[in-house]
PDB file of N, CA and C in Angstrom:
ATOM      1  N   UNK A   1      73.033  21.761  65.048  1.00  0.00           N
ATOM      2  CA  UNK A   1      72.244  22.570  65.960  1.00  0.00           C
ATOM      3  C   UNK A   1      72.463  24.037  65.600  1.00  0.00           C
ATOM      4  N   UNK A   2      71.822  24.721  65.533  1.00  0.00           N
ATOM      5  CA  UNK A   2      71.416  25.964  65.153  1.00  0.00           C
ATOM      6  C   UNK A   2      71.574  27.178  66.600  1.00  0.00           C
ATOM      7  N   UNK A   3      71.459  28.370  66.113  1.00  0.00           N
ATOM      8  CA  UNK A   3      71.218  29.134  67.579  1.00  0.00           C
ATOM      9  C   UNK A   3      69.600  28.910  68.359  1.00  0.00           C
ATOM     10  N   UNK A   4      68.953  28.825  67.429  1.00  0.00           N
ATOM     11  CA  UNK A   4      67.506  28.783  68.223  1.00  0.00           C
ATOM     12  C   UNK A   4      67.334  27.174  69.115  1.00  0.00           C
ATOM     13  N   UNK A   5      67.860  26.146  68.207  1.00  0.00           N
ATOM     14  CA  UNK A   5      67.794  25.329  68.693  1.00  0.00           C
ATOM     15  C   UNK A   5      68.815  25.154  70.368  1.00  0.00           C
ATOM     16  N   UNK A   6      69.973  25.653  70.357  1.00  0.00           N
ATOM     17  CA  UNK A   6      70.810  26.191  71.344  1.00  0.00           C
ATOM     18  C   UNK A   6      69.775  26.471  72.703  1.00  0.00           C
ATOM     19  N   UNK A   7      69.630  27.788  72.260  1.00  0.00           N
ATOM     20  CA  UNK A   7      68.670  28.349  73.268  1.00  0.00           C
ATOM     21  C   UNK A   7      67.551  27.302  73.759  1.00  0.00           C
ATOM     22  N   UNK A   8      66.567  27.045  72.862  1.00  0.00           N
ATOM     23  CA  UNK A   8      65.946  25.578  73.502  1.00  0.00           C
ATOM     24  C   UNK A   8      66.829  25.055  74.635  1.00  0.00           C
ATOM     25  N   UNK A   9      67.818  24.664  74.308  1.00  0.00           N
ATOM     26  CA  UNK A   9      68.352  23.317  74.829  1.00  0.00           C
ATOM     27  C   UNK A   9      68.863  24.198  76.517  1.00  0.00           C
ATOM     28  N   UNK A  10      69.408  25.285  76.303  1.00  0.00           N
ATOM     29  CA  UNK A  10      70.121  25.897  77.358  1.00  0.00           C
ATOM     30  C   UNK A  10      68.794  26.623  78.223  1.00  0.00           C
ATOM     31  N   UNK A  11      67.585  26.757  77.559  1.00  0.00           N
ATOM     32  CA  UNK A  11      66.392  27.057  78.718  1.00  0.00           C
ATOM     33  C   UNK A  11      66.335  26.111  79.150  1.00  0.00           C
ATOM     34  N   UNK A  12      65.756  24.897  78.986  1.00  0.00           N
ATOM     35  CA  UNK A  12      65.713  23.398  79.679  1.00  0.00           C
ATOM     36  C   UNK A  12      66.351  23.237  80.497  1.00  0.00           C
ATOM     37  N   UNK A  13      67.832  23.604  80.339  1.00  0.00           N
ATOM     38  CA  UNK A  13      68.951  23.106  81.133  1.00  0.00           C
ATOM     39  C   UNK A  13      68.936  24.069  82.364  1.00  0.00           C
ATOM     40  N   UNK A  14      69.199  25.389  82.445  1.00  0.00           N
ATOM     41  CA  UNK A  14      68.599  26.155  83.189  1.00  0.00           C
ATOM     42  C   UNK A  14      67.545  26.611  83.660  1.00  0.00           C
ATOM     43  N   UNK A  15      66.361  26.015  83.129  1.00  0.00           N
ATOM     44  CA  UNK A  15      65.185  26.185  83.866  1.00  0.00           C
ATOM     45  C   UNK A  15      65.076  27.853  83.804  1.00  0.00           C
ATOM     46  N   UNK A  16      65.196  28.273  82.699  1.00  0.00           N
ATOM     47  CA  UNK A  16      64.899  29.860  82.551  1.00  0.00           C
ATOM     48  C   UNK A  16      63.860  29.492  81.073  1.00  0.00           C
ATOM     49  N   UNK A  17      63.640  30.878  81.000  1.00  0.00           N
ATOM     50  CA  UNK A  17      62.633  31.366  79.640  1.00  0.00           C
ATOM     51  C   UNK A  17      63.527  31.015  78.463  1.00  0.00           C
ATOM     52  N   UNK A  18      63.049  30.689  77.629  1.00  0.00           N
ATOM     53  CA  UNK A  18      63.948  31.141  75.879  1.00  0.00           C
ATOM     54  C   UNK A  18      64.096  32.360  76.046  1.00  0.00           C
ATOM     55  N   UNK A  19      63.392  33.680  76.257  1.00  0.00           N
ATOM     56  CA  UNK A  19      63.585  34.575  76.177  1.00  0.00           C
ATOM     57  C   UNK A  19      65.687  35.154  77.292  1.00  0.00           C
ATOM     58  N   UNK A  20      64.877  34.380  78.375  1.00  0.00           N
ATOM     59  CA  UNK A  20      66.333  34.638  78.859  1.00  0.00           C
ATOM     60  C   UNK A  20      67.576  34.009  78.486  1.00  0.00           C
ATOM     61  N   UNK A  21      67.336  32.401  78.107  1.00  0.00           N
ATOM     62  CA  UNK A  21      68.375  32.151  77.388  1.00  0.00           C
ATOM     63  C   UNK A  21      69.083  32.780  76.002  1.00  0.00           C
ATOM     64  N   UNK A  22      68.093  33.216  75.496  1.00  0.00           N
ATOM     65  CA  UNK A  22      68.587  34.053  74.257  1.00  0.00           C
ATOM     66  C   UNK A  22      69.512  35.134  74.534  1.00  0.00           C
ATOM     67  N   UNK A  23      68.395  35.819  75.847  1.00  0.00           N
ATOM     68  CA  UNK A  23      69.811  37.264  76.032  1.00  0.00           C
ATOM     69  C   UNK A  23      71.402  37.050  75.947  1.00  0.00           C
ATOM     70  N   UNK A  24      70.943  35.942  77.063  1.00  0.00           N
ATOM     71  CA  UNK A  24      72.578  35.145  78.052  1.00  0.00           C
ATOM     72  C   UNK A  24      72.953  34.899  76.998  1.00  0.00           C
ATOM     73  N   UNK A  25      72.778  34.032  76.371  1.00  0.00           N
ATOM     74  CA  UNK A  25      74.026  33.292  74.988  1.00  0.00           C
ATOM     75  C   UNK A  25      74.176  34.854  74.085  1.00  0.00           C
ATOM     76  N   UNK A  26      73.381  35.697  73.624  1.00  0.00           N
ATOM     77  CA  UNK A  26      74.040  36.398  72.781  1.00  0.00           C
ATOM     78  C   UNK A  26      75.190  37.384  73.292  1.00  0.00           C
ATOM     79  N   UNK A  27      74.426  38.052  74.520  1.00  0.00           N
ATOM     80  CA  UNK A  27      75.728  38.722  75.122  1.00  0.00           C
ATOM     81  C   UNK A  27      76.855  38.082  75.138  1.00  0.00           C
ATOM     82  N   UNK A  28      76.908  36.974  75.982  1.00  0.00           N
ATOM     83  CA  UNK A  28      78.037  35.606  76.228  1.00  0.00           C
ATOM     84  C   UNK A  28      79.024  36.048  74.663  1.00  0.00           C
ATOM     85  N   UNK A  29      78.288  35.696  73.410  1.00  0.00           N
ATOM     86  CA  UNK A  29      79.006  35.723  72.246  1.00  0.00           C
ATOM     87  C   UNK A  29      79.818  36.804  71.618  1.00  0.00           C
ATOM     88  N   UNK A  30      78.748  38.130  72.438  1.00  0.00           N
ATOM     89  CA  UNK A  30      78.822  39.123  71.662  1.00  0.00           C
ATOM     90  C   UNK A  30      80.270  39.617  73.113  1.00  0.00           C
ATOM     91  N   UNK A  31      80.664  39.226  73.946  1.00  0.00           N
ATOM     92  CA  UNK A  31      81.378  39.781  74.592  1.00  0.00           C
ATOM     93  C   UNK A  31      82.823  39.278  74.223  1.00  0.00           C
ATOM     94  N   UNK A  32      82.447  37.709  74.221  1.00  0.00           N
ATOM     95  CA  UNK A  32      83.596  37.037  73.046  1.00  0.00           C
ATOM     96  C   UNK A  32      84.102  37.915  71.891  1.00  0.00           C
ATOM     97  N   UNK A  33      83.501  38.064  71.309  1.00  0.00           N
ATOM     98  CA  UNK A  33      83.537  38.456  69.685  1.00  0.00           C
ATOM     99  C   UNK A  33      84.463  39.929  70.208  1.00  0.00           C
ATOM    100  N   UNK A  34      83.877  40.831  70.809  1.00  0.00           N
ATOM    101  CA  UNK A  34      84.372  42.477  71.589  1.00  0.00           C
ATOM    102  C   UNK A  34      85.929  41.885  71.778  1.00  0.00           C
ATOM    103  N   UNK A  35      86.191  40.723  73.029  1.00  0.00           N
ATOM    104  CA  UNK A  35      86.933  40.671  73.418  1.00  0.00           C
ATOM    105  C   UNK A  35      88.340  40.278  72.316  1.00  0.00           C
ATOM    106  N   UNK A  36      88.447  39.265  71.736  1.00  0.00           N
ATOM    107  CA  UNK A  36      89.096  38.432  70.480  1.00  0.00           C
ATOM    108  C   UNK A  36      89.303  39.434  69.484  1.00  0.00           C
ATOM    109  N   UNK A  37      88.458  40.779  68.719  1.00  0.00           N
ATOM    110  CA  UNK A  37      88.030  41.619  68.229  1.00  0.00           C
ATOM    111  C   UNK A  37      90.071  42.622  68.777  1.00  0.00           C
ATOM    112  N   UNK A  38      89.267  42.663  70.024  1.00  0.00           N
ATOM    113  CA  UNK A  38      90.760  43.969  70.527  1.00  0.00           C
ATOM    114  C   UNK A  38      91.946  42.948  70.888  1.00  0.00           C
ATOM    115  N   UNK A  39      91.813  42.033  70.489  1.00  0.00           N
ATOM    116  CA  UNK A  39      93.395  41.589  70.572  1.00  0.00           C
ATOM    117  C   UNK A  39      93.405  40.256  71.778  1.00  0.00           C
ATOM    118  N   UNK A  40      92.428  40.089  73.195  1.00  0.00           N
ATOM    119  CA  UNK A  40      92.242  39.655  73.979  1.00  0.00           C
ATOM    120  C   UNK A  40      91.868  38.269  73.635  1.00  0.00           C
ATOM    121  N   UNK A  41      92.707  37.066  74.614  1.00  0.00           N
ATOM    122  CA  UNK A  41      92.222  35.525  74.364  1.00  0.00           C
ATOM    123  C   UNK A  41      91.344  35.445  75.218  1.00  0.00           C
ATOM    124  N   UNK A  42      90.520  34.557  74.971  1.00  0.00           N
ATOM    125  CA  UNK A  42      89.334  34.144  75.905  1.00  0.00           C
ATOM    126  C   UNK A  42      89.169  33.002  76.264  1.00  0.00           C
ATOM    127  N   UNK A  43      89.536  32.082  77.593  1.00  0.00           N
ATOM    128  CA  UNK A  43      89.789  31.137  77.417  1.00  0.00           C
ATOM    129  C   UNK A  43      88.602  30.767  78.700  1.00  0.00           C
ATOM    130  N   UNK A  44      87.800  29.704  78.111  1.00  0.00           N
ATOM    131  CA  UNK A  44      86.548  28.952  78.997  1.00  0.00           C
ATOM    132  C   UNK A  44      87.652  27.210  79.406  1.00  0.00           C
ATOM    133  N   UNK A  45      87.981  27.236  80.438  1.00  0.00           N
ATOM    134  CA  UNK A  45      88.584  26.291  81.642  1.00  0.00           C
ATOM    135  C   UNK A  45      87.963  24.904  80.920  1.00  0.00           C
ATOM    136  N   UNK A  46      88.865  23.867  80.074  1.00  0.00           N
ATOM    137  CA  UNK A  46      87.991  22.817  79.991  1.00  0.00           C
ATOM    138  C   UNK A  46      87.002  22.803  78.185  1.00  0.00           C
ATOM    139  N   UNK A  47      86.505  24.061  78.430  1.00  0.00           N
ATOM    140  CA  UNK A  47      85.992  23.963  76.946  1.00  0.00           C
ATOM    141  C   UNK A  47      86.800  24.397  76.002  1.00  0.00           C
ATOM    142  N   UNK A  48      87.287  25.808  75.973  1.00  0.00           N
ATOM    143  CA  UNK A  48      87.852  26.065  74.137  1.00  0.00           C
ATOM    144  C   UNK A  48      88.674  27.597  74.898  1.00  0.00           C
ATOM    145  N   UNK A  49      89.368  27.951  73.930  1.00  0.00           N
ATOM    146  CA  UNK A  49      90.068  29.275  73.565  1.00  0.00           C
ATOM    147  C   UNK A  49      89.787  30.312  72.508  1.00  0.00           C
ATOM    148  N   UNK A  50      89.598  31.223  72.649  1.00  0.00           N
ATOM    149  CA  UNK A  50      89.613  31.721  71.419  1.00  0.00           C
ATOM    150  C   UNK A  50      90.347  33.065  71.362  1.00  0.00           C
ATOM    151  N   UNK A  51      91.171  32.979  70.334  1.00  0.00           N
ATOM    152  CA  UNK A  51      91.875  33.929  69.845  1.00  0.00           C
ATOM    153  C   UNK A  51      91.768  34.776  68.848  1.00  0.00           C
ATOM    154  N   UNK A  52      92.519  35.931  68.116  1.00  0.00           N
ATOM    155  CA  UNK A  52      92.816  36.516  67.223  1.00  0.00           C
ATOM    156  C   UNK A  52      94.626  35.781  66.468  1.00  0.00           C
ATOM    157  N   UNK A  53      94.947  35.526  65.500  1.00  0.00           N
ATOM    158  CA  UNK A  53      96.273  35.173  64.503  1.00  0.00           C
ATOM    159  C   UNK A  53      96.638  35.750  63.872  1.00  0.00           C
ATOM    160  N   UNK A  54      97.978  36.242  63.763  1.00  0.00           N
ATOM    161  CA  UNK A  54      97.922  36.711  62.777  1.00  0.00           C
ATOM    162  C   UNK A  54      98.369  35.818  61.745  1.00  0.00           C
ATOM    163  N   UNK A  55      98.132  35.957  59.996  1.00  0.00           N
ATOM    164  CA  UNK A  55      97.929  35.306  59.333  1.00  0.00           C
ATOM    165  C   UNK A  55      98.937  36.290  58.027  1.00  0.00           C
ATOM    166  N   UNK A  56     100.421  35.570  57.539  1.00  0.00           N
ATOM    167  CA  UNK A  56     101.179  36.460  57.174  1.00  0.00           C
ATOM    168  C   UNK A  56     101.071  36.155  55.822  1.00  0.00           C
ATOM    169  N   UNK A  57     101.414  37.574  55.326  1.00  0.00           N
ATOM    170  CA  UNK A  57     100.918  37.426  53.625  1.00  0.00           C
ATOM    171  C   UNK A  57     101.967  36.794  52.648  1.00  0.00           C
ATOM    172  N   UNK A  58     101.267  36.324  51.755  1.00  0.00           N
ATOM    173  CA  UNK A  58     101.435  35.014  50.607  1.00  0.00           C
ATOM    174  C   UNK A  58     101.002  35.658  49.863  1.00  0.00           C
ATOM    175  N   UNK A  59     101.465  34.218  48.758  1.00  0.00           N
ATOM    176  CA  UNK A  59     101.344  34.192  47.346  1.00  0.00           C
ATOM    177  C   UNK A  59     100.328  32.976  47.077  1.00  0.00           C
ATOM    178  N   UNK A  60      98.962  33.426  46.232  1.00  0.00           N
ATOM    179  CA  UNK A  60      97.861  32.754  46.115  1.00  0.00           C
ATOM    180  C   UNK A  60      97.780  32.336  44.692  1.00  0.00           C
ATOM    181  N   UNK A  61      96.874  31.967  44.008  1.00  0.00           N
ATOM    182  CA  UNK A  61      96.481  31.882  42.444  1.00  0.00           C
ATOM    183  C   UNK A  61      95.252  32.144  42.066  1.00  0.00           C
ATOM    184  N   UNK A  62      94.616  32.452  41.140  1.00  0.00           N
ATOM    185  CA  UNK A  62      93.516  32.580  41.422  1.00  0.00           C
ATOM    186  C   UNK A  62      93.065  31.826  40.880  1.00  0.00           C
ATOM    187  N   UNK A  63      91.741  31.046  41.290  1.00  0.00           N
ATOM    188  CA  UNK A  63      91.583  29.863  40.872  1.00  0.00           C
ATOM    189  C   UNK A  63      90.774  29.852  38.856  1.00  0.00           C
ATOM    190  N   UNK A  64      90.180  31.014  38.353  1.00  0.00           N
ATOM    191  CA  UNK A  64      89.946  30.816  37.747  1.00  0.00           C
ATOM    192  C   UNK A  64      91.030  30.588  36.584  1.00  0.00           C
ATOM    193  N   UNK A  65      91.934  32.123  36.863  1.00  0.00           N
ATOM    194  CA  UNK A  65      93.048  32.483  35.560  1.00  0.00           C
ATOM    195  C   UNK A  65      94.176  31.607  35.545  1.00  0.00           C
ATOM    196  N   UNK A  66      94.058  31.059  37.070  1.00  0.00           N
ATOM    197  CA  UNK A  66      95.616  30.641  37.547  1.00  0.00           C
ATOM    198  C   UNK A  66      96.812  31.745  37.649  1.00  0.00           C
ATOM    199  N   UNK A  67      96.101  33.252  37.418  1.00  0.00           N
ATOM    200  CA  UNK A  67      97.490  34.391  37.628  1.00  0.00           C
ATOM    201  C   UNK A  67      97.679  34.042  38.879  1.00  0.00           C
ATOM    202  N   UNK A  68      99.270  34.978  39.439  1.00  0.00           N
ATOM    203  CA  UNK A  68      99.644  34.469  40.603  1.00  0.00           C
ATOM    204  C   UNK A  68      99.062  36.021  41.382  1.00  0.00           C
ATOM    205  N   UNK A  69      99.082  35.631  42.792  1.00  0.00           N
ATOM    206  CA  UNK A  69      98.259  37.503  43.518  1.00  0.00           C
ATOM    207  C   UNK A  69      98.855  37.462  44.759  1.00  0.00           C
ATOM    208  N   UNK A  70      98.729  38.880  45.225  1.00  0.00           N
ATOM    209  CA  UNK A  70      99.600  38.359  46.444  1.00  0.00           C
ATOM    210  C   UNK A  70      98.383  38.606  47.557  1.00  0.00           C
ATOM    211  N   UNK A  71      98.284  37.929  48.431  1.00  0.00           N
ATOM    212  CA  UNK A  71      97.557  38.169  49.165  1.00  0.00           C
ATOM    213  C   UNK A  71      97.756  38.374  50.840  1.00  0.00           C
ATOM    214  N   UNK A  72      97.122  39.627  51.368  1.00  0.00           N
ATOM    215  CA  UNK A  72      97.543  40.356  52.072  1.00  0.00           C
ATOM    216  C   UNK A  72      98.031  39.984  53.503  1.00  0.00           C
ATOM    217  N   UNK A  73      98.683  40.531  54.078  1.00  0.00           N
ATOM    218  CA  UNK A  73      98.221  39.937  55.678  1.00  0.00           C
ATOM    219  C   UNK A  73      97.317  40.328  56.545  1.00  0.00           C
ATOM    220  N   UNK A  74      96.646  39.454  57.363  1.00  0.00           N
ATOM    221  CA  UNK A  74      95.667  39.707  57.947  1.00  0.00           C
ATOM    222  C   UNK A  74      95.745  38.770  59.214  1.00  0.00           C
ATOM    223  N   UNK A  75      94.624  39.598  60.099  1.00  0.00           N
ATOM    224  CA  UNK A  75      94.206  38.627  61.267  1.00  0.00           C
ATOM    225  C   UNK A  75      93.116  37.977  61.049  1.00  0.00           C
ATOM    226  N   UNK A  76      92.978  36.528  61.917  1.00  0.00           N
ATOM    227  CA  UNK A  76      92.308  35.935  61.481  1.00  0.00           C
ATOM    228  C   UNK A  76      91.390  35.232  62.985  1.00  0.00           C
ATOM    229  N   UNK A  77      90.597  34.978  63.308  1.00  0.00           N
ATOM    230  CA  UNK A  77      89.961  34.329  64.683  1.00  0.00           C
ATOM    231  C   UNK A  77      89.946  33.000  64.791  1.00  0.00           C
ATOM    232  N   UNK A  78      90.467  32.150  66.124  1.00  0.00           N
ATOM    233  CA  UNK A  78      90.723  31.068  65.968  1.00  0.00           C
ATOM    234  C   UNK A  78      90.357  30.175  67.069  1.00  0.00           C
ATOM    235  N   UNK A  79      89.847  29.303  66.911  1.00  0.00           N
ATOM    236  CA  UNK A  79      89.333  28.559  68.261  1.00  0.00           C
ATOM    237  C   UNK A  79      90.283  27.040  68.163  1.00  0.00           C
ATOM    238  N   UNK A  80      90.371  27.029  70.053  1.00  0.00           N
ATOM    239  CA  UNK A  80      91.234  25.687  70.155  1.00  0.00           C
ATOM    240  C   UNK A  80      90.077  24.913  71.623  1.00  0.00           C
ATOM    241  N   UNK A  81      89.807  23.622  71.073  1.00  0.00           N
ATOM    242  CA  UNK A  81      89.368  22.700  71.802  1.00  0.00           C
ATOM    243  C   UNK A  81      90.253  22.648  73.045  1.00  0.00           C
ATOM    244  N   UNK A  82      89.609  22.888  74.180  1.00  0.00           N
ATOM    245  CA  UNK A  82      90.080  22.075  75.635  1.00  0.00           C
ATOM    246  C   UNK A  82      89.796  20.704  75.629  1.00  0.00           C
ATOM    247  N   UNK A  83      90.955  20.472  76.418  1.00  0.00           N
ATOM    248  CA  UNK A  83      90.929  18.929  76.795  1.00  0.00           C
ATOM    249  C   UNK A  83      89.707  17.828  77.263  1.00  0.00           C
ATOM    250  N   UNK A  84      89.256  18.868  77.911  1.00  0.00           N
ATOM    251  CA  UNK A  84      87.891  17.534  78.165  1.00  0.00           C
ATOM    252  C   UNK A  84      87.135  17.888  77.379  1.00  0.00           C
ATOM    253  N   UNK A  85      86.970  18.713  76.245  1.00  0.00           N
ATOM    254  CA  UNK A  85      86.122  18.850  74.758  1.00  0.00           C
ATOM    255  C   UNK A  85      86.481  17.993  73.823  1.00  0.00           C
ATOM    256  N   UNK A  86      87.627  18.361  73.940  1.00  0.00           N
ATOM    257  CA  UNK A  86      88.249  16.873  72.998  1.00  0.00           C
ATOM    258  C   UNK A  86      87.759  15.507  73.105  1.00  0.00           C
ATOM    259  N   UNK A  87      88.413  15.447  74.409  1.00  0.00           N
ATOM    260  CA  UNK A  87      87.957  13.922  75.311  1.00  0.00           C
ATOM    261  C   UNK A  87      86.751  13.496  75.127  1.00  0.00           C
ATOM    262  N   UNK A  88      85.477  14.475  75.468  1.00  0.00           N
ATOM    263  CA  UNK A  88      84.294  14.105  75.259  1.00  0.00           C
ATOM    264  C   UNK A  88      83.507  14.369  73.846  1.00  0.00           C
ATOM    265  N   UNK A  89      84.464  14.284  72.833  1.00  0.00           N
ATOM    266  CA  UNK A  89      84.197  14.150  71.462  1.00  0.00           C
ATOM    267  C   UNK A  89      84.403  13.046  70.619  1.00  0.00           C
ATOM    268  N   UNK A  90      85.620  12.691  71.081  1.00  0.00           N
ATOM    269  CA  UNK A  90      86.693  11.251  70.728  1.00  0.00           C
ATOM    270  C   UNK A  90      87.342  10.807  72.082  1.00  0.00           C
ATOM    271  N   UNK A  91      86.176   9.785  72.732  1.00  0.00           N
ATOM    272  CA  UNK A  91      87.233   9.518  74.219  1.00  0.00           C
ATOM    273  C   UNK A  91      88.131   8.385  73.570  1.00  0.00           C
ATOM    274  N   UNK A  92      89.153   8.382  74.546  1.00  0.00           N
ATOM    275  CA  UNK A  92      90.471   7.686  74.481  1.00  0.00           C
ATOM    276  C   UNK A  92      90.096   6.313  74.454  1.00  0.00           C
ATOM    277  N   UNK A  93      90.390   4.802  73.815  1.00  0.00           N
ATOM    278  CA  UNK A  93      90.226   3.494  74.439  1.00  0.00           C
ATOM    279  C   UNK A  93      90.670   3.576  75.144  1.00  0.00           C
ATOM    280  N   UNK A  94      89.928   2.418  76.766  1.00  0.00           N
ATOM    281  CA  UNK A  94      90.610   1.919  77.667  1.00  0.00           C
ATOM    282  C   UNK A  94      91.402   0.958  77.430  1.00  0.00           C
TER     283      UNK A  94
END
């Protein structure tokens, strides 16, 4: 599923315009992105988390030469499944 297709699905569901669903989801993302961006977790109850990591620097290769490089540290953005996302992805046998 795509973003346009998204929006489809979330006008239907809300009984709004595409036009308004479009706003809602991009802000929605774009406030995410702001937030995770300055350091801030964002956590939706049930669905997911999302964070900033930091990600500490190593020793890589490069794949063509095989020299060795070091590569830097950095942050990195990271999303974690909530429990009933999970659940309702791979439910448990009874």
């Amino acid at each position: 599923m795509n973003k346009g297709e998204l929006v489809d699905a979330v006008a239907d569901k809300a009984s709004v315009t595409k036009k308004q669903a479009d706003a809602v989801l991009t802000a929605a993302l774009e406030t995410i992105v702001e937030a995770v961006s300055s350091g801030d977790k964002v956590t939706l109850v049930g669905f997911d988390s999302f964070e900033s990591r930091e990600r500490k620097a190593r020793e890589g290769r490069n794949p063509k030469t095989g020299d060795k490089m070091d590569i830097p540290a950095t942050k990195v953005p990271a999303f974690s499944a909530g429990k009933l996302f999970r659940e309702k992805v791979s439910p448990a046998d009874d």
